[in-house]
PDB file of N, CA and C in Angstrom:
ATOM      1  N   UNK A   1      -7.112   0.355  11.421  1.00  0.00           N
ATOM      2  CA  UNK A   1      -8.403   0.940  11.218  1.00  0.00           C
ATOM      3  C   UNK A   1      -9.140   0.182  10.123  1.00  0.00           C
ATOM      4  N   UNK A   2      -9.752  -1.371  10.287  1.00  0.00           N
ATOM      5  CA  UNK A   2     -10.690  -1.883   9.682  1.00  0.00           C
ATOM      6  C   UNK A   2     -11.655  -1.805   9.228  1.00  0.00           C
ATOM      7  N   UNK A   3     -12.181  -1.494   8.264  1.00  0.00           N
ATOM      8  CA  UNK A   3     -13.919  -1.297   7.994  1.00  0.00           C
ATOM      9  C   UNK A   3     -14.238  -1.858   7.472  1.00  0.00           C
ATOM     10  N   UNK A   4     -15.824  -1.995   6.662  1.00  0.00           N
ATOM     11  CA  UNK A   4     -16.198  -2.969   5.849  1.00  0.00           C
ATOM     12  C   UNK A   4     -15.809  -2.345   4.173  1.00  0.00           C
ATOM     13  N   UNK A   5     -15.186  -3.373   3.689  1.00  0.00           N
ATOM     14  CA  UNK A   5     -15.120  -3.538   2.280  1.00  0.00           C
ATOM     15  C   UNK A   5     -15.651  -1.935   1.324  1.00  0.00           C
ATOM     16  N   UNK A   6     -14.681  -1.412   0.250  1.00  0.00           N
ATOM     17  CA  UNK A   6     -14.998  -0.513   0.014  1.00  0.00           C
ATOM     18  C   UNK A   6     -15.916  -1.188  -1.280  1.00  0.00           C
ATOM     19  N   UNK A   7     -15.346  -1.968  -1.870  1.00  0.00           N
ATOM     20  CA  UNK A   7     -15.636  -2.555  -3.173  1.00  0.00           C
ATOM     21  C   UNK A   7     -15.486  -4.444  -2.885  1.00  0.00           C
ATOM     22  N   UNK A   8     -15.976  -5.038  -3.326  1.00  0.00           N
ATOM     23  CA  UNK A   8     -15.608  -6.725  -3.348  1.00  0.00           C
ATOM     24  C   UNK A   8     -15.223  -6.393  -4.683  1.00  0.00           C
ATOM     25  N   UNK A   9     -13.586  -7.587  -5.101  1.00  0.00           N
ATOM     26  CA  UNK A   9     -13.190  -7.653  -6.379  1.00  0.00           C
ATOM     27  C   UNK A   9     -13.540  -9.326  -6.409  1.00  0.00           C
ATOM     28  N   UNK A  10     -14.670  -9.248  -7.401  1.00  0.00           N
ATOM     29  CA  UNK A  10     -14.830 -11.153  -7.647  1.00  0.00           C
ATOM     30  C   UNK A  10     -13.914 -11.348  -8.072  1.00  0.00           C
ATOM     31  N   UNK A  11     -13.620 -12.913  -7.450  1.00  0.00           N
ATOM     32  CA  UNK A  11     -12.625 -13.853  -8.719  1.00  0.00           C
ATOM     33  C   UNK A  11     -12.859 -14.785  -9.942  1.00  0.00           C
ATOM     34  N   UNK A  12     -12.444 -14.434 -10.527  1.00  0.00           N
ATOM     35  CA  UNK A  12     -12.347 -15.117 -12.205  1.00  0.00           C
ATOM     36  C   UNK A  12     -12.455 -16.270 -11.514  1.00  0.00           C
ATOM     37  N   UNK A  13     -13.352 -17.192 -12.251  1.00  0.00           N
ATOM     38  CA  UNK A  13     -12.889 -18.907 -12.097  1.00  0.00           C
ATOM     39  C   UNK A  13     -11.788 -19.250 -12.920  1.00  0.00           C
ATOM     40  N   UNK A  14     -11.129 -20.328 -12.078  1.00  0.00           N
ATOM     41  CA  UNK A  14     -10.104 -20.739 -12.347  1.00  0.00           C
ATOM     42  C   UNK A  14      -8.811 -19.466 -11.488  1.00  0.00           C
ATOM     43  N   UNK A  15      -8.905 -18.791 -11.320  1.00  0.00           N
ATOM     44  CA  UNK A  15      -7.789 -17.630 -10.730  1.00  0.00           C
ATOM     45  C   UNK A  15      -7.719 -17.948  -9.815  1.00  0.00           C
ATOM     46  N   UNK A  16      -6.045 -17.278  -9.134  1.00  0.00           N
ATOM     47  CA  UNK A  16      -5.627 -17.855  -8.120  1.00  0.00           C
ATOM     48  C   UNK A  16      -5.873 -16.589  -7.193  1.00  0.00           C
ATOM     49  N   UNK A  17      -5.816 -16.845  -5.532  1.00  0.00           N
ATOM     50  CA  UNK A  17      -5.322 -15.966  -4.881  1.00  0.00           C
ATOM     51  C   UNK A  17      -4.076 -15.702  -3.945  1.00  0.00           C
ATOM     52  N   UNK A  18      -3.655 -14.507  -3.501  1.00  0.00           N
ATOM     53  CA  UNK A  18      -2.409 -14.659  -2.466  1.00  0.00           C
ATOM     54  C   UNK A  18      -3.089 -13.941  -1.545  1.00  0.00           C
ATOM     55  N   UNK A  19      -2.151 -13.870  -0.322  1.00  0.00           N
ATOM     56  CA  UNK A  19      -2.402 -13.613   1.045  1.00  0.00           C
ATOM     57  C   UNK A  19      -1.549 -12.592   1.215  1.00  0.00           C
ATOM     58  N   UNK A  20      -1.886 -11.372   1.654  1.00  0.00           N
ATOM     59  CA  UNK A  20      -0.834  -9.901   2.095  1.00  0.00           C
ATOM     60  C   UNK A  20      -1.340  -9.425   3.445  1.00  0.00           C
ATOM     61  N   UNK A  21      -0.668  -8.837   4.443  1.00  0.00           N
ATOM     62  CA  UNK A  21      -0.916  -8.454   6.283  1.00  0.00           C
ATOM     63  C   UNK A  21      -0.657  -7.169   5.550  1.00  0.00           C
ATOM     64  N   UNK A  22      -1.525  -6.503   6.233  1.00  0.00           N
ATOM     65  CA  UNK A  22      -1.722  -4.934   6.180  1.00  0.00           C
ATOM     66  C   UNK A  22      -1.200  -4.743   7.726  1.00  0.00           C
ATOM     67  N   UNK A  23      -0.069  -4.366   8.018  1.00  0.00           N
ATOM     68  CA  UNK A  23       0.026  -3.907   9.915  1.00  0.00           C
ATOM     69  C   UNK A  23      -0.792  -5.004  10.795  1.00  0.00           C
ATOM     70  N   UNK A  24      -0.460  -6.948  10.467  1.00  0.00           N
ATOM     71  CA  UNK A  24      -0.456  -7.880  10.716  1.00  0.00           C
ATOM     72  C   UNK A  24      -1.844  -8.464  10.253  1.00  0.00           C
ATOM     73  N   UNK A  25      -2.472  -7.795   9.794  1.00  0.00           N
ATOM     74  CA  UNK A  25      -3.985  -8.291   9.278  1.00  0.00           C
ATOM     75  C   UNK A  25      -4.144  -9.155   7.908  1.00  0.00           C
ATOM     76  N   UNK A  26      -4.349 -10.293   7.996  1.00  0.00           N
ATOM     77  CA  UNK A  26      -4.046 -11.115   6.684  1.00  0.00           C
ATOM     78  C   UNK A  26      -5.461 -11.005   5.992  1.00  0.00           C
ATOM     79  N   UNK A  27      -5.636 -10.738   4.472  1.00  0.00           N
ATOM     80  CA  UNK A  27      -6.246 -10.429   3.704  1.00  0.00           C
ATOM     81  C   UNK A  27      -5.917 -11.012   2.506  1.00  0.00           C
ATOM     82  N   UNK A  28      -7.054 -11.645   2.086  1.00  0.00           N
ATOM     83  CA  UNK A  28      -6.956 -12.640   0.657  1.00  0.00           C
ATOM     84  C   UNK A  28      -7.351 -11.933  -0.408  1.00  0.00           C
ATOM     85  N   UNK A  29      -6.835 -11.769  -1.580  1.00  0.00           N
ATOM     86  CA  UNK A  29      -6.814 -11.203  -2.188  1.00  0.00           C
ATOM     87  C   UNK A  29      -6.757 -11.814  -3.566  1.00  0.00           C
ATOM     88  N   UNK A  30      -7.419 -11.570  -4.886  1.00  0.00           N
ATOM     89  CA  UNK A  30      -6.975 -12.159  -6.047  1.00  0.00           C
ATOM     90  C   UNK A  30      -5.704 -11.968  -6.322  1.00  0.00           C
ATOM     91  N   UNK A  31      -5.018 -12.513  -7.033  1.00  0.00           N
ATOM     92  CA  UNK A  31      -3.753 -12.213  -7.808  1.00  0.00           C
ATOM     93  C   UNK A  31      -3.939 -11.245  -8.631  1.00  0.00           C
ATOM     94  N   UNK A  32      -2.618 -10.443  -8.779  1.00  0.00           N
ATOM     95  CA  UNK A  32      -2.570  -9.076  -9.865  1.00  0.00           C
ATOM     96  C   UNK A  32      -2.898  -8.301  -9.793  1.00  0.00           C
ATOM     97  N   UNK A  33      -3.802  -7.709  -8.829  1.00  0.00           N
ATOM     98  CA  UNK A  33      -4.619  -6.545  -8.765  1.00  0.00           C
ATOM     99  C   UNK A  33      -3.336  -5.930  -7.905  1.00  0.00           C
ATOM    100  N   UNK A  34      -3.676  -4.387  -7.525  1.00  0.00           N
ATOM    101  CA  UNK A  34      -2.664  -3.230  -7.208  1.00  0.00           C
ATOM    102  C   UNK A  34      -3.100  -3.849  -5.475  1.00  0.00           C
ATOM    103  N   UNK A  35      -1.818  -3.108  -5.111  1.00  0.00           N
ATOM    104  CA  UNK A  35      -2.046  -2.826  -3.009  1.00  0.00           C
ATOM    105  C   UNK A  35      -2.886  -2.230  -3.313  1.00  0.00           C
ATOM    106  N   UNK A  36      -3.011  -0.860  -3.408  1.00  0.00           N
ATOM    107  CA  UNK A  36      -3.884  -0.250  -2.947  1.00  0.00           C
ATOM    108  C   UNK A  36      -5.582  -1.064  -3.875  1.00  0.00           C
ATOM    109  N   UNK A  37      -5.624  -1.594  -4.329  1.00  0.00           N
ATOM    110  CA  UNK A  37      -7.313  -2.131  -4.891  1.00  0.00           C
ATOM    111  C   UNK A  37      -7.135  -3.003  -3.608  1.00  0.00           C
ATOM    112  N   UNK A  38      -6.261  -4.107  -3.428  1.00  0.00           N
ATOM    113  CA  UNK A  38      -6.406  -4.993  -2.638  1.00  0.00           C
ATOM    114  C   UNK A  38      -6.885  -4.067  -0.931  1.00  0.00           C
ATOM    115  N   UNK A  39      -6.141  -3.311  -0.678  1.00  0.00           N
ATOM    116  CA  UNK A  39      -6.064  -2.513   0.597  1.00  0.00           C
ATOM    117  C   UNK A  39      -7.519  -2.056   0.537  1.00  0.00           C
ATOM    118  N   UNK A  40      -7.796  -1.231  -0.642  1.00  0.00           N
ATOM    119  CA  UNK A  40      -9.315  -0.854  -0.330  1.00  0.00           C
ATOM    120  C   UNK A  40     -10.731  -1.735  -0.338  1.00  0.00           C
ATOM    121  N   UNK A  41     -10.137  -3.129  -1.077  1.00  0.00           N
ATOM    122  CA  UNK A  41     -11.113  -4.252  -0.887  1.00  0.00           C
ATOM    123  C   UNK A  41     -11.477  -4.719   0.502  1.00  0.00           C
ATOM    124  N   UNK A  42      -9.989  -4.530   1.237  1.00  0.00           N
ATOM    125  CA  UNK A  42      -9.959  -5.453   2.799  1.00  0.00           C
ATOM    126  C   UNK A  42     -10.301  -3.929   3.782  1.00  0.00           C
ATOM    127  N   UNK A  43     -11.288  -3.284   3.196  1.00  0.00           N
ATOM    128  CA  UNK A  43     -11.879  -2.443   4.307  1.00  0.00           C
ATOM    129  C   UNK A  43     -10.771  -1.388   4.953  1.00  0.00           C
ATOM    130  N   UNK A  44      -9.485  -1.482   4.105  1.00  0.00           N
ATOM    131  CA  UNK A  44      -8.356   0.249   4.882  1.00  0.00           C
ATOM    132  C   UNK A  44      -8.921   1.636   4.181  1.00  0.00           C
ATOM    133  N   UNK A  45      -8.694   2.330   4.993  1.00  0.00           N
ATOM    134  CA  UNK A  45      -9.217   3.638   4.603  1.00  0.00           C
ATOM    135  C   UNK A  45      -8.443   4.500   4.317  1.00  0.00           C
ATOM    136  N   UNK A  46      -7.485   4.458   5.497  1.00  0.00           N
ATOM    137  CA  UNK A  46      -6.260   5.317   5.909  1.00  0.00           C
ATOM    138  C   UNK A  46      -4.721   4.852   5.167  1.00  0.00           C
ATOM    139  N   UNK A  47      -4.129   5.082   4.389  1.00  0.00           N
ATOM    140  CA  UNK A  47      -2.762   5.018   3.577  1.00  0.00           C
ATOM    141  C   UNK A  47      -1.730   5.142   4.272  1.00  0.00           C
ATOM    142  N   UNK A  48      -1.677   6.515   4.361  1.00  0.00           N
ATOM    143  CA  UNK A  48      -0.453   7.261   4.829  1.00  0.00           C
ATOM    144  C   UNK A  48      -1.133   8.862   5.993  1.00  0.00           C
ATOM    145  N   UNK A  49      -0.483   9.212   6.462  1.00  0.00           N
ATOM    146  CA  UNK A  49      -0.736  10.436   6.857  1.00  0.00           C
ATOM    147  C   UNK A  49      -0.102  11.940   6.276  1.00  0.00           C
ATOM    148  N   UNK A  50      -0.043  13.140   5.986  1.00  0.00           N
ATOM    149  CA  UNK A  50       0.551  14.045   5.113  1.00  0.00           C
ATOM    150  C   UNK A  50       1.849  14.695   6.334  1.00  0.00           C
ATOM    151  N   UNK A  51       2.459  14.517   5.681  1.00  0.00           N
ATOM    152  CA  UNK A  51       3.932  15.288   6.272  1.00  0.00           C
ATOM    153  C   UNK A  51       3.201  16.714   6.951  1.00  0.00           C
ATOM    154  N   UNK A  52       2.327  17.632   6.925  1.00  0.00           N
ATOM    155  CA  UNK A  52       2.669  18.578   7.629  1.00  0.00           C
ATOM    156  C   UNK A  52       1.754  18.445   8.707  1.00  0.00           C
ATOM    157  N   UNK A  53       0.392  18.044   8.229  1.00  0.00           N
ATOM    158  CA  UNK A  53      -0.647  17.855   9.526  1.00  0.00           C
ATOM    159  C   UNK A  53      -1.012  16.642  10.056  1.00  0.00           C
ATOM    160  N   UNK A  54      -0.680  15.528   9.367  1.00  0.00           N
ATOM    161  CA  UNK A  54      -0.756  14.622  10.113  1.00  0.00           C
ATOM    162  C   UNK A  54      -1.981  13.855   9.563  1.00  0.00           C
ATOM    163  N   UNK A  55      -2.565  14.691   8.651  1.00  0.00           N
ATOM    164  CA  UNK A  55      -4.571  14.249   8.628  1.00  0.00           C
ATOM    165  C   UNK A  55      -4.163  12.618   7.522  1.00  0.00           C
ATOM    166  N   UNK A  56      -5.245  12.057   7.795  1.00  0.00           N
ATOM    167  CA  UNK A  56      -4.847  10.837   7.168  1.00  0.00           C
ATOM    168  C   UNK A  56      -5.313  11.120   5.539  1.00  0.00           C
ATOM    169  N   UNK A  57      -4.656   9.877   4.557  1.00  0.00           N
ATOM    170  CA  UNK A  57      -4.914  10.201   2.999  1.00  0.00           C
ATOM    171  C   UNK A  57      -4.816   9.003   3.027  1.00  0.00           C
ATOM    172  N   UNK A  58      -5.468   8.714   1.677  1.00  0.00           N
ATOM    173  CA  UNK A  58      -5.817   7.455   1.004  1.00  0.00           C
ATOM    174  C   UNK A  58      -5.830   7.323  -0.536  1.00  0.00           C
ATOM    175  N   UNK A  59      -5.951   6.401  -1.283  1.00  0.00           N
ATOM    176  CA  UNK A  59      -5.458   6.804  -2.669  1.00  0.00           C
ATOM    177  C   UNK A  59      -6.806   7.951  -3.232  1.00  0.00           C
ATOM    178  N   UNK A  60      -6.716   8.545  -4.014  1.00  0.00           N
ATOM    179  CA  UNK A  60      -7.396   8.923  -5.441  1.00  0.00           C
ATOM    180  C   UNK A  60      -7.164   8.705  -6.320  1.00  0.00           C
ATOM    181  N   UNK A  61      -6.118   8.954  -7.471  1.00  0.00           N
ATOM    182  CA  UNK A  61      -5.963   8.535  -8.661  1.00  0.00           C
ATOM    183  C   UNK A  61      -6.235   7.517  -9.306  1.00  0.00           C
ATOM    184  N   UNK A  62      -5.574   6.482  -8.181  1.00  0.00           N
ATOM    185  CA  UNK A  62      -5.157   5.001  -8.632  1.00  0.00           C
ATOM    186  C   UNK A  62      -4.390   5.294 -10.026  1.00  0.00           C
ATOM    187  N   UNK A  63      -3.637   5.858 -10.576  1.00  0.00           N
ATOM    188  CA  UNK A  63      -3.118   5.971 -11.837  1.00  0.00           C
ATOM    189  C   UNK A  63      -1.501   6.176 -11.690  1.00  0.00           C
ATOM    190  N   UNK A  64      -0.694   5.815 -10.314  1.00  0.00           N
ATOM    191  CA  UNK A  64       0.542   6.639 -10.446  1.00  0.00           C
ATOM    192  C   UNK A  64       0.960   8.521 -10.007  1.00  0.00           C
ATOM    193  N   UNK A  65      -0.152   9.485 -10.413  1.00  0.00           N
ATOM    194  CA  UNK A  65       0.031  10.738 -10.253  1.00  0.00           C
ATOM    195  C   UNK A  65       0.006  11.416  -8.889  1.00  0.00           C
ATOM    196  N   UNK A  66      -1.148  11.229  -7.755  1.00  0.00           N
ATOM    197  CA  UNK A  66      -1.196  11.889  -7.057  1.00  0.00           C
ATOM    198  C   UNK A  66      -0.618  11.647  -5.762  1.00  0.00           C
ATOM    199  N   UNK A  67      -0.170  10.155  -5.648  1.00  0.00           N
ATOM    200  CA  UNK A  67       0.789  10.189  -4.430  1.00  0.00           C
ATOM    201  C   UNK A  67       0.611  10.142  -2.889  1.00  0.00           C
ATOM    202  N   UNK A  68      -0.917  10.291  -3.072  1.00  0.00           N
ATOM    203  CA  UNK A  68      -1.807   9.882  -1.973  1.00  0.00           C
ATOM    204  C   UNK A  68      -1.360   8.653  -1.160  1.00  0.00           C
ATOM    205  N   UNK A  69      -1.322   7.440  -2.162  1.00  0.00           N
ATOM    206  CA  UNK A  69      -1.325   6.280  -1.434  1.00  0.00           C
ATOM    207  C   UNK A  69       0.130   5.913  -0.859  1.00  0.00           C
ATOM    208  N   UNK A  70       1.074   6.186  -0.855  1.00  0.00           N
ATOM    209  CA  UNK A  70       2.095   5.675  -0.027  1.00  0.00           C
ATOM    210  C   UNK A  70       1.821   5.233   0.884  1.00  0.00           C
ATOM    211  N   UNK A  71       2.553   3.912   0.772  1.00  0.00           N
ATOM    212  CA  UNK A  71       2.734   2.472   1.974  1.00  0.00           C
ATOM    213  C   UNK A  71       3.746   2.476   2.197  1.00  0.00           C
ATOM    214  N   UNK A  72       4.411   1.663   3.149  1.00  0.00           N
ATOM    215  CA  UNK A  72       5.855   0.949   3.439  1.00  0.00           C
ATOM    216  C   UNK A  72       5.600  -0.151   2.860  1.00  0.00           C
ATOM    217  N   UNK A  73       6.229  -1.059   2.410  1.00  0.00           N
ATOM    218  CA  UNK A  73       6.108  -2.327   1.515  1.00  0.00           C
ATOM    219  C   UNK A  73       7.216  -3.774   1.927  1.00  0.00           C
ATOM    220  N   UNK A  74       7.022  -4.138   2.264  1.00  0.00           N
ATOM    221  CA  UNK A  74       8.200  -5.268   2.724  1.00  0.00           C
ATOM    222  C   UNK A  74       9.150  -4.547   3.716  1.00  0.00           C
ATOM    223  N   UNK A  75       9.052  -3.417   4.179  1.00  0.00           N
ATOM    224  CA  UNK A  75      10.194  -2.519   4.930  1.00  0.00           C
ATOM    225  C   UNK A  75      10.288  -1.334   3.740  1.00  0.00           C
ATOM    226  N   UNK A  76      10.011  -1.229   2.641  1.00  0.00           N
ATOM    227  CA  UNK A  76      10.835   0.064   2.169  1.00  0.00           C
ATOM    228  C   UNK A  76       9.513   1.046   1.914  1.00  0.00           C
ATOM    229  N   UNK A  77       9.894   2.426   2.307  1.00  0.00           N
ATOM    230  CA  UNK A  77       8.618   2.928   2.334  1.00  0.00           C
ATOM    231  C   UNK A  77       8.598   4.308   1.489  1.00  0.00           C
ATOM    232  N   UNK A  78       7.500   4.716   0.693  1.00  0.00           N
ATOM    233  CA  UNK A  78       7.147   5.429   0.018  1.00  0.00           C
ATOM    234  C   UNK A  78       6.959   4.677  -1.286  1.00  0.00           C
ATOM    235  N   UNK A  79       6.419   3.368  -1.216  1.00  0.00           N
ATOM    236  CA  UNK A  79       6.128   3.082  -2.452  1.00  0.00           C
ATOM    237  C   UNK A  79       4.359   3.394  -2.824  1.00  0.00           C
ATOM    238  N   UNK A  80       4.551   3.540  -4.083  1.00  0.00           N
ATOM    239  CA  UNK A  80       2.871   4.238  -4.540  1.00  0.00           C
ATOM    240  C   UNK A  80       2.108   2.467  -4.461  1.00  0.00           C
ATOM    241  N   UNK A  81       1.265   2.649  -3.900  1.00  0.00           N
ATOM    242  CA  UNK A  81       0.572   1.228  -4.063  1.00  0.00           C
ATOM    243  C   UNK A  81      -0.241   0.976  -4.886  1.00  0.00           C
ATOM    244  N   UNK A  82      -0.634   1.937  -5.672  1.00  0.00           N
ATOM    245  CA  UNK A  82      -1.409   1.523  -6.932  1.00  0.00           C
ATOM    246  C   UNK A  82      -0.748   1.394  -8.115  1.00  0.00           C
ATOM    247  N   UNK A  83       0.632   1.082  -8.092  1.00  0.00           N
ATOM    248  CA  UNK A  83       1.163   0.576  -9.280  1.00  0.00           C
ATOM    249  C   UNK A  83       1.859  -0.390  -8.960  1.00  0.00           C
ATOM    250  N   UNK A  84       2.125  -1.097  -7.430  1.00  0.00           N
ATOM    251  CA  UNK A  84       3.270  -2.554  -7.382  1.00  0.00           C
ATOM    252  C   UNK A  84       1.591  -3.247  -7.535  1.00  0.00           C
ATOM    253  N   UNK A  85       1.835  -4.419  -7.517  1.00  0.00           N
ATOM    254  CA  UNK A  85       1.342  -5.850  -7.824  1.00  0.00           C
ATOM    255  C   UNK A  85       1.344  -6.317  -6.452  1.00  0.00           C
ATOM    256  N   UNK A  86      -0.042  -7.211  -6.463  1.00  0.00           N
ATOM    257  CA  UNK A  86       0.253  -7.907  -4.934  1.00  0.00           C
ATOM    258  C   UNK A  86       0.988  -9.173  -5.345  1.00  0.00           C
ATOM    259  N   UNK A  87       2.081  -9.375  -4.135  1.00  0.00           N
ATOM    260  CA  UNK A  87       2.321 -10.498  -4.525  1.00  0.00           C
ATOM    261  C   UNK A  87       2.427 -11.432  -2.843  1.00  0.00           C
ATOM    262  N   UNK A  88       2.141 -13.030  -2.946  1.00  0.00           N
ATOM    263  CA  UNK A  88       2.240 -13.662  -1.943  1.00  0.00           C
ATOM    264  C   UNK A  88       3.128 -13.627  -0.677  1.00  0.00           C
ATOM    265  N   UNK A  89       2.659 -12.995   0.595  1.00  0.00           N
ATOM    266  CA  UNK A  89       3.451 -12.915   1.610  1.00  0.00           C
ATOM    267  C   UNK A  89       3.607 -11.716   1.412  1.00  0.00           C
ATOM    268  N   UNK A  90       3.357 -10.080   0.531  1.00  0.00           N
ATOM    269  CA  UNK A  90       3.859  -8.860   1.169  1.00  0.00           C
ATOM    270  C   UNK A  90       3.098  -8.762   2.285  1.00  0.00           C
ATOM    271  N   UNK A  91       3.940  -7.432   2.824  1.00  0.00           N
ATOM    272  CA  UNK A  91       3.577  -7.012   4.253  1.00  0.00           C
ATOM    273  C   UNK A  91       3.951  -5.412   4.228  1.00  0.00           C
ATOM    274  N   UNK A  92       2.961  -4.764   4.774  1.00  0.00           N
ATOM    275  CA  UNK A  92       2.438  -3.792   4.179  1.00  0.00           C
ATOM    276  C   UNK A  92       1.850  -2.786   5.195  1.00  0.00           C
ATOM    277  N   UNK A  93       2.467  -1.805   5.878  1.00  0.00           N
ATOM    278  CA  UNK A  93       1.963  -0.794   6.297  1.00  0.00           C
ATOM    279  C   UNK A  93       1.912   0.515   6.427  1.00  0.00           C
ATOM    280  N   UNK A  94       0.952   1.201   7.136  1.00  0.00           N
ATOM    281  CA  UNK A  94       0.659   2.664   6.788  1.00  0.00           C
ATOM    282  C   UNK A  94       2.166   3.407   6.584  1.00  0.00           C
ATOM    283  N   UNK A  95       2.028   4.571   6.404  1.00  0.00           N
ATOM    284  CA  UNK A  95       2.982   5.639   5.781  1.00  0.00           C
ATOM    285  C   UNK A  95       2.803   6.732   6.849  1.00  0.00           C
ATOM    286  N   UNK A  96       3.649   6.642   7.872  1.00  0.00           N
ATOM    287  CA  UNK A  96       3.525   7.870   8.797  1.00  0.00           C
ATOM    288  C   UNK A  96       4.160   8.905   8.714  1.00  0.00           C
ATOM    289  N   UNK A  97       3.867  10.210   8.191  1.00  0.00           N
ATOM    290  CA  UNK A  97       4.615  10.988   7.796  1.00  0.00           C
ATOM    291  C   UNK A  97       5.400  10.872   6.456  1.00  0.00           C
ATOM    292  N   UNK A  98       6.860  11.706   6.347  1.00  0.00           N
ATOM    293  CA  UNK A  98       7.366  11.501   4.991  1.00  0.00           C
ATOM    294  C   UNK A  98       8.299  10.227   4.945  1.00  0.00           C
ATOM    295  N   UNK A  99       8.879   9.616   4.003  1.00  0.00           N
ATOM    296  CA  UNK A  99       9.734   8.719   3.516  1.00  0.00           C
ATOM    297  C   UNK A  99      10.900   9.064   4.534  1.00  0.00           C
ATOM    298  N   UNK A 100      11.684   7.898   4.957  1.00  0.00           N
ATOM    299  CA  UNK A 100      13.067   7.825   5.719  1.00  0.00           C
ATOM    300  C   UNK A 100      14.390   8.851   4.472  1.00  0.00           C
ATOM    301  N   UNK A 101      14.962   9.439   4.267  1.00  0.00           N
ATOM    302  CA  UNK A 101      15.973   9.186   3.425  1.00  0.00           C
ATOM    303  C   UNK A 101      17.111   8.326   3.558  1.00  0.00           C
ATOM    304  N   UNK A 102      18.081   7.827   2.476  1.00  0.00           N
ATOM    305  CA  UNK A 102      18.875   6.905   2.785  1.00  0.00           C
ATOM    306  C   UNK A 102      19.779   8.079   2.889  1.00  0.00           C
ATOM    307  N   UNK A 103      20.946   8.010   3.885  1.00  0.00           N
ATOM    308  CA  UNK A 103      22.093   8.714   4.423  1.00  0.00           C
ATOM    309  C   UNK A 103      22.943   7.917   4.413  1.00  0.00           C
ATOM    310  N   UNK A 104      23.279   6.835   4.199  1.00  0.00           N
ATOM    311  CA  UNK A 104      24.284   6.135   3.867  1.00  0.00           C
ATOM    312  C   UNK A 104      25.328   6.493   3.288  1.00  0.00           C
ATOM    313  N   UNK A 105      26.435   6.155   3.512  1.00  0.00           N
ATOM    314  CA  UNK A 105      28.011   6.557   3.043  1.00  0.00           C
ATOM    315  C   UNK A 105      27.607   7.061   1.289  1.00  0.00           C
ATOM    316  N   UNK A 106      27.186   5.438   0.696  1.00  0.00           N
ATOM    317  CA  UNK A 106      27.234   5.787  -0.797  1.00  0.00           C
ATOM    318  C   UNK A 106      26.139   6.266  -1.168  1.00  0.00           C
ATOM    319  N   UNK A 107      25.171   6.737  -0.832  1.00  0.00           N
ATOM    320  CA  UNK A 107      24.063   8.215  -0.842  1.00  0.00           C
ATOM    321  C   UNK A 107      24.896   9.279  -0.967  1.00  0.00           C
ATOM    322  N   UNK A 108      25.121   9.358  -0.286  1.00  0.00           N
ATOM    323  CA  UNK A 108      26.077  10.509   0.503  1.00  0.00           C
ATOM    324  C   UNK A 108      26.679  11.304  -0.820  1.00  0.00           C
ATOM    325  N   UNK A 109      27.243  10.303  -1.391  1.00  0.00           N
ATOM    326  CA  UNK A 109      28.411  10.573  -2.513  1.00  0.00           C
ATOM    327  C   UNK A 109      27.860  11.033  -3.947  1.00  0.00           C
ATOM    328  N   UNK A 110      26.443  10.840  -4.073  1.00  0.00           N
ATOM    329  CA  UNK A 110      25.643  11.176  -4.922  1.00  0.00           C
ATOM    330  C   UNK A 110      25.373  12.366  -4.951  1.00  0.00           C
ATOM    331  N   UNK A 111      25.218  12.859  -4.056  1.00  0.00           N
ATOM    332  CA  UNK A 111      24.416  14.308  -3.954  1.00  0.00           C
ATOM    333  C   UNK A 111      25.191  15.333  -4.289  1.00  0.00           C
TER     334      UNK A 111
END
């Protein structure tokens, strides 16, 4: 779900940029800034969807607290995207529903 640009983040001269696929969509991006700034620069709207209804969410805070923005991130999912860093080559998509849990043997043994 593409749209136009929520915000443009100029680049510093001299600064570099990297390249991140949102659910295969490649998007250039300055260095350092959060997923989610980068995500809302390249026109995403939609984050994640909420575990009970389904309705789509997107960040608010940007600060860590509200939890809105969950992505999947390289494969692991429920990370908050306004606090990782973009970095060159992530890959990055929506949040359907809640987080997988790990059930694994040594999970297991934790609980």
């Amino acid at each position: 779900m593409a749209t136009e640009p929520y915000f443009v983040i100029p680049a510093k001269p001299g600064s570099s940029t990297v390249t991140i696929t949102f659910e295969g969509r490649k998007i250039v991006v300055p260095a350092g800034i959060s997923v989610a700034a980068a995500l809302l620069a390249g026109g995403v709207g939609v984050f994640r969807t909420s575990i009970v209804s389904a309705a789509p969410r997107a960040p608010f805070c940007m600060m860590g607290v509200c939890f809105e923005c969950l992505v999947e991130i390289d494969g692991i999912s429920g990370r908050q995207s306004c606090m990782v860093p973009v970095t060159d080559g992530m890959a990055i998509r929506r949040q359907e529903g809640s987080s997988a849990l790990d059930v694994s043997e040594g999970a297991k043994d934790d609980v």
